[in-house]
PDB file of N, CA and C in Angstrom:
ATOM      1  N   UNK A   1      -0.582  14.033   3.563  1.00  0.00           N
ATOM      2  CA  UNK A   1      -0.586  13.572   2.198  1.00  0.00           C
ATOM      3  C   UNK A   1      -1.650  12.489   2.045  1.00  0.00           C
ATOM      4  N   UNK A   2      -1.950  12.443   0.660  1.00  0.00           N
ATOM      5  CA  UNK A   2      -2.984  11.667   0.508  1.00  0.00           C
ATOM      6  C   UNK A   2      -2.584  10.849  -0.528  1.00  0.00           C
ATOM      7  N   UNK A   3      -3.130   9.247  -0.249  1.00  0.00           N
ATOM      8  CA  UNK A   3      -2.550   8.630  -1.793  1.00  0.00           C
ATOM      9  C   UNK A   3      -3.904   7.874  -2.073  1.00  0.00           C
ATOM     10  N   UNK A   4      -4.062   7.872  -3.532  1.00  0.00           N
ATOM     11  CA  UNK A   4      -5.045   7.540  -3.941  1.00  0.00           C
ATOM     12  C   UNK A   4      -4.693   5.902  -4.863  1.00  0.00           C
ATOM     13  N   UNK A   5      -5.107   5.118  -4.594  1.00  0.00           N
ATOM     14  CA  UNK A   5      -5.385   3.574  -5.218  1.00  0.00           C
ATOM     15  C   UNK A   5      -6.260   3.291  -6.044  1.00  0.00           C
ATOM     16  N   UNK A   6      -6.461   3.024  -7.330  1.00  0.00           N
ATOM     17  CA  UNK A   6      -7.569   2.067  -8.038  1.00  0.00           C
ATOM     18  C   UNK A   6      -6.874   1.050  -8.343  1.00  0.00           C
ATOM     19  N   UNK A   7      -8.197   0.457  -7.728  1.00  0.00           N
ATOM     20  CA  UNK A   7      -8.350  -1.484  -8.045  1.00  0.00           C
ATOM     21  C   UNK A   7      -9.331  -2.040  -8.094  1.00  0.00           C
ATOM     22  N   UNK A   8      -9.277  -2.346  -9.212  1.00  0.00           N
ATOM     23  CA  UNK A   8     -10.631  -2.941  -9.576  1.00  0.00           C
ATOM     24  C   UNK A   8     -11.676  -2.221  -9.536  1.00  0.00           C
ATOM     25  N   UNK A   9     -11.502  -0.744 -10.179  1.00  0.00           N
ATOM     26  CA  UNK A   9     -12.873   0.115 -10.089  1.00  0.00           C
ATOM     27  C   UNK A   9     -13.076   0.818  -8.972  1.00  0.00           C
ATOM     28  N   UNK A  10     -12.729   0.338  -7.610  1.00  0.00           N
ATOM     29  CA  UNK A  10     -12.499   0.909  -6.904  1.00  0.00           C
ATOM     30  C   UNK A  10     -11.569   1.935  -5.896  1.00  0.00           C
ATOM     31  N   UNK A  11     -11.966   3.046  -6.090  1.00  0.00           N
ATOM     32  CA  UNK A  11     -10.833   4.296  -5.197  1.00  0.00           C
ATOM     33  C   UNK A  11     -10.823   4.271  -3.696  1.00  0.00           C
ATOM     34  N   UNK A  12      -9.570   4.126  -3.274  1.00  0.00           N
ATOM     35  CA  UNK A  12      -9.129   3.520  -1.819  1.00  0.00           C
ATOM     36  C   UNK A  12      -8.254   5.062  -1.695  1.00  0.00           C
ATOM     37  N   UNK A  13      -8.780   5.568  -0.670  1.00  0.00           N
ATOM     38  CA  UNK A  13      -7.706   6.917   0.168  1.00  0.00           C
ATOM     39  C   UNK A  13      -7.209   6.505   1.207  1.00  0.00           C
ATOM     40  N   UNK A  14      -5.840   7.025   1.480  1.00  0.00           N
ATOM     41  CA  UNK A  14      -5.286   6.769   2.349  1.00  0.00           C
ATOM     42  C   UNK A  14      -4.396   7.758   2.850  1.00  0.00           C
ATOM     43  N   UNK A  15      -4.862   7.945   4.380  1.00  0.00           N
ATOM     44  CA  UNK A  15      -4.469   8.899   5.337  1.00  0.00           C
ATOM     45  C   UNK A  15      -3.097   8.849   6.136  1.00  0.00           C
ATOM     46  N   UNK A  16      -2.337   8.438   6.157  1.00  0.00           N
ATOM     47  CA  UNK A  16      -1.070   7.607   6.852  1.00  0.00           C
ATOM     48  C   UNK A  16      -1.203   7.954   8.320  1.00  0.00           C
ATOM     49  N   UNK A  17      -1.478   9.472   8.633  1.00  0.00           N
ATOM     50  CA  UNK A  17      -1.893   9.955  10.143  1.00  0.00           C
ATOM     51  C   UNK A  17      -0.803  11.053  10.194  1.00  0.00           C
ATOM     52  N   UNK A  18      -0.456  11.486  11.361  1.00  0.00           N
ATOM     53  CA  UNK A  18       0.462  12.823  11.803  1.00  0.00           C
ATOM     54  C   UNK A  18       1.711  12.221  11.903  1.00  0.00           C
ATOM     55  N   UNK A  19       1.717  11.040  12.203  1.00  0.00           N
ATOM     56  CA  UNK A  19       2.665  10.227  12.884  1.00  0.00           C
ATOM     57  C   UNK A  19       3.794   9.686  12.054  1.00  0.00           C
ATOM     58  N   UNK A  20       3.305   9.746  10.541  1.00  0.00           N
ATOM     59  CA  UNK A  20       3.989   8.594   9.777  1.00  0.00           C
ATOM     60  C   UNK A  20       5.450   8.987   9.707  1.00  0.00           C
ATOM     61  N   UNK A  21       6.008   9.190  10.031  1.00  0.00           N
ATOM     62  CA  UNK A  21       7.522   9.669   9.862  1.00  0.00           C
ATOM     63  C   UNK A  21       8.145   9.295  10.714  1.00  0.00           C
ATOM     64  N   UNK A  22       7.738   9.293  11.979  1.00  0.00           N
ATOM     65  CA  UNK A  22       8.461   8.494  13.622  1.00  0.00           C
ATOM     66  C   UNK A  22       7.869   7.352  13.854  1.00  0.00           C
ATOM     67  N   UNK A  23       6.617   7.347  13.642  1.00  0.00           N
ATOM     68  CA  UNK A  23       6.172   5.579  14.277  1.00  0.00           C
ATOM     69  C   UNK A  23       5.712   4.904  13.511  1.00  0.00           C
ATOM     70  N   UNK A  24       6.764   3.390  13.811  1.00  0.00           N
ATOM     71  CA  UNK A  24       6.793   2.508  12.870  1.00  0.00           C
ATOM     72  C   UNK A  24       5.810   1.756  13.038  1.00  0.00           C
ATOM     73  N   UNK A  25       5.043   1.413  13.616  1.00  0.00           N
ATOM     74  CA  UNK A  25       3.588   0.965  13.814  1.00  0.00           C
ATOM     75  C   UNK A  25       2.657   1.569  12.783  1.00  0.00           C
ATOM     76  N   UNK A  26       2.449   2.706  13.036  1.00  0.00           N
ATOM     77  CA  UNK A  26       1.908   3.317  11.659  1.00  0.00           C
ATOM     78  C   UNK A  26       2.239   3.166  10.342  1.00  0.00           C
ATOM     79  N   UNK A  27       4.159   3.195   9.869  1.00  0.00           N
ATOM     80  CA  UNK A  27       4.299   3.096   8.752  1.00  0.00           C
ATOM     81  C   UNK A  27       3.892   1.698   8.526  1.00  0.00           C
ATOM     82  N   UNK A  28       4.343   0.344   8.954  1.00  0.00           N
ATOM     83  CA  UNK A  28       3.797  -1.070   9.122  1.00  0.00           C
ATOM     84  C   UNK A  28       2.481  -1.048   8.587  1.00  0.00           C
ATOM     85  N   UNK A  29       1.518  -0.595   9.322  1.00  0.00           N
ATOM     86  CA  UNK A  29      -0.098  -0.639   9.022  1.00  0.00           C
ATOM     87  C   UNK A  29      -0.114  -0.032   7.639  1.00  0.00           C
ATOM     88  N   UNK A  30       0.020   1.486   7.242  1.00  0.00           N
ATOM     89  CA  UNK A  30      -0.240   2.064   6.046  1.00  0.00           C
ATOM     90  C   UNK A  30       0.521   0.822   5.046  1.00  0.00           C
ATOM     91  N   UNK A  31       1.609   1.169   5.098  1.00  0.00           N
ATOM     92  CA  UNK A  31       2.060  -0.429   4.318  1.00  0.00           C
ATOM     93  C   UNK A  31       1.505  -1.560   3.831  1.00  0.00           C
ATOM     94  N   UNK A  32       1.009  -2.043   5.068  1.00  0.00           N
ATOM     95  CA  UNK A  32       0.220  -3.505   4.465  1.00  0.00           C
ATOM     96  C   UNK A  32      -0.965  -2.996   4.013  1.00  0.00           C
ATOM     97  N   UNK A  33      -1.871  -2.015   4.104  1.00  0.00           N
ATOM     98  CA  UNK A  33      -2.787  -1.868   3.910  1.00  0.00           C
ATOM     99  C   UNK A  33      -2.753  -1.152   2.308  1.00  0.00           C
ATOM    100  N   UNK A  34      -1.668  -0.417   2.252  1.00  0.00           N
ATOM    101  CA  UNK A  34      -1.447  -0.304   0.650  1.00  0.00           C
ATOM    102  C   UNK A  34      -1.239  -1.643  -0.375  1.00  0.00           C
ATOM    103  N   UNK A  35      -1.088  -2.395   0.572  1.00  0.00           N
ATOM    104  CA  UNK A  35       0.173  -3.650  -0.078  1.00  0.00           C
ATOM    105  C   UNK A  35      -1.695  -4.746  -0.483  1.00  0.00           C
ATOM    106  N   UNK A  36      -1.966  -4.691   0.404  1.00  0.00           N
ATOM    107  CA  UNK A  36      -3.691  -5.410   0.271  1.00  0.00           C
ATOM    108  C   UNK A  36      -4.663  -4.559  -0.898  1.00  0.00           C
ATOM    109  N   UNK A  37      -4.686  -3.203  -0.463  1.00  0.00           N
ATOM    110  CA  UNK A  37      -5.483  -2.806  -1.616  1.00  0.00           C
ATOM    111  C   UNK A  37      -5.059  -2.216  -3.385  1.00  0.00           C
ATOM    112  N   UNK A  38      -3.822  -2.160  -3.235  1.00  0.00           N
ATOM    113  CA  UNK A  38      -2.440  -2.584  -4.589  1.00  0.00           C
ATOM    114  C   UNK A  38      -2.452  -3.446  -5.319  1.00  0.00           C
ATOM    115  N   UNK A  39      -2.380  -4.873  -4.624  1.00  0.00           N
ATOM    116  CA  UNK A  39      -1.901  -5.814  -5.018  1.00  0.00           C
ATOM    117  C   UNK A  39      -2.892  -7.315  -4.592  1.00  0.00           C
ATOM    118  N   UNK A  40      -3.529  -7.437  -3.407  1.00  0.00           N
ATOM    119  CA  UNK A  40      -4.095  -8.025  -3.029  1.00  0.00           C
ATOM    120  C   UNK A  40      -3.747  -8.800  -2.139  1.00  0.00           C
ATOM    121  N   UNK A  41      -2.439  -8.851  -1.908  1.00  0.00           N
ATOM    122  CA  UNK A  41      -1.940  -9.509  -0.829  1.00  0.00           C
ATOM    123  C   UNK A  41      -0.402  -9.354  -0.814  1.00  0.00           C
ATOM    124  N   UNK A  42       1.093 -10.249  -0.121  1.00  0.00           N
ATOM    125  CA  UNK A  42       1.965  -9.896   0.009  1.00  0.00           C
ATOM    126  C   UNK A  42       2.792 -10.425  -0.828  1.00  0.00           C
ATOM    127  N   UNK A  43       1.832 -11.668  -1.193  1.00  0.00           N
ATOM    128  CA  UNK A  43       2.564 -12.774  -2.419  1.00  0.00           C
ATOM    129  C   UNK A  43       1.935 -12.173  -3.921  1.00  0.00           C
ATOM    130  N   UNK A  44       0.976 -11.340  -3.454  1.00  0.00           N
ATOM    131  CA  UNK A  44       0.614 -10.465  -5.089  1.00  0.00           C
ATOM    132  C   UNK A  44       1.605  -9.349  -5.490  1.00  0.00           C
ATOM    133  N   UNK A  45       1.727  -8.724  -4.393  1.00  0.00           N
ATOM    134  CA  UNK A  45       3.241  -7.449  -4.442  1.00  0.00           C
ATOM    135  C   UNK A  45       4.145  -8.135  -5.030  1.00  0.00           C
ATOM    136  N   UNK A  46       4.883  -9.491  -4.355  1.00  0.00           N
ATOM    137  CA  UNK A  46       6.456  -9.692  -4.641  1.00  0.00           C
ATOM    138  C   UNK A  46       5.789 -10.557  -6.177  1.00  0.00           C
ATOM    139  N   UNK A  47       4.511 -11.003  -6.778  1.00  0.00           N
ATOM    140  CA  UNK A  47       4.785 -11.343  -7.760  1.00  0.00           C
ATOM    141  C   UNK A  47       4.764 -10.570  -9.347  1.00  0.00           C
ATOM    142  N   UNK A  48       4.074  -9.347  -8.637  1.00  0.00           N
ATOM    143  CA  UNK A  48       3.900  -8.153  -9.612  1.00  0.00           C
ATOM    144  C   UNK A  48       5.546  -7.561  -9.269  1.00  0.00           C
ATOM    145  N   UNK A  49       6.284  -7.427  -8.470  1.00  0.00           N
ATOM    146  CA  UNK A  49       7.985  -6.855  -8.739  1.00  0.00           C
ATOM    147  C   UNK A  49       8.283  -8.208  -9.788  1.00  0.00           C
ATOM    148  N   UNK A  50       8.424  -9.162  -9.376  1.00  0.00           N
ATOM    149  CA  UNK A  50       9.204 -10.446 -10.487  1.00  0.00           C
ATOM    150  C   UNK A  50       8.652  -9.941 -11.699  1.00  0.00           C
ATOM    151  N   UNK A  51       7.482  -9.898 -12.019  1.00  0.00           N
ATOM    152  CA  UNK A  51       6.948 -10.065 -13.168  1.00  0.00           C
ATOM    153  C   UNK A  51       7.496  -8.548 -14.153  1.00  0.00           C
ATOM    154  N   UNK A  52       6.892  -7.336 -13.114  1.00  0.00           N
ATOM    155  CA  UNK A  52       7.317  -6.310 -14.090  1.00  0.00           C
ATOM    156  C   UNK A  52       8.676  -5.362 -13.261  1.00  0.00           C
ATOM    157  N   UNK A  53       8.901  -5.807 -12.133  1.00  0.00           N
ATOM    158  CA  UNK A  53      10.358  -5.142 -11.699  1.00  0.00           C
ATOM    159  C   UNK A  53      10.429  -3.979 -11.205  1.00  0.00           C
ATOM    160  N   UNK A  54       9.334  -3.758 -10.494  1.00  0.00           N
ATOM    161  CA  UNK A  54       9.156  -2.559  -9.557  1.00  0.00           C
ATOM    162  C   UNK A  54       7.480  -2.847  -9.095  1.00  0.00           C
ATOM    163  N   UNK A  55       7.599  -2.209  -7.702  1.00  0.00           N
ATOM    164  CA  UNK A  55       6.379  -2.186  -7.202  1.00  0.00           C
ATOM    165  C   UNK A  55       5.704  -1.417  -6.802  1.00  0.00           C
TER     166      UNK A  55
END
């Protein structure tokens, strides 16, 4: 699967790997790395849930 991100003009793909379903190392990484190019950081995620209540 493929998930696609815009931010800020820019399109971010993301591959998760073969793995993503058993290793949590992988899900961890895809995670933050959605969570960085989403939101911009981890305190940008939890302030975009407060603000509009889903993330």
């Amino acid at each position: 699967m493929i998930h696609i991100t815009i931010n800020s003009g820019i399109v971010c793909l993301f591959y998760p790997g073969p793995d993503r379903q058993t290793d949590a190392a992988t899900q961890i990484r895809w995670g933050l790395t959605y969570i960085k190019n989403t939101y911009g950081s981890p305190c940008g995620a939890w302030s975009h849930e407060q603000a509009d209540g889903w993330y």
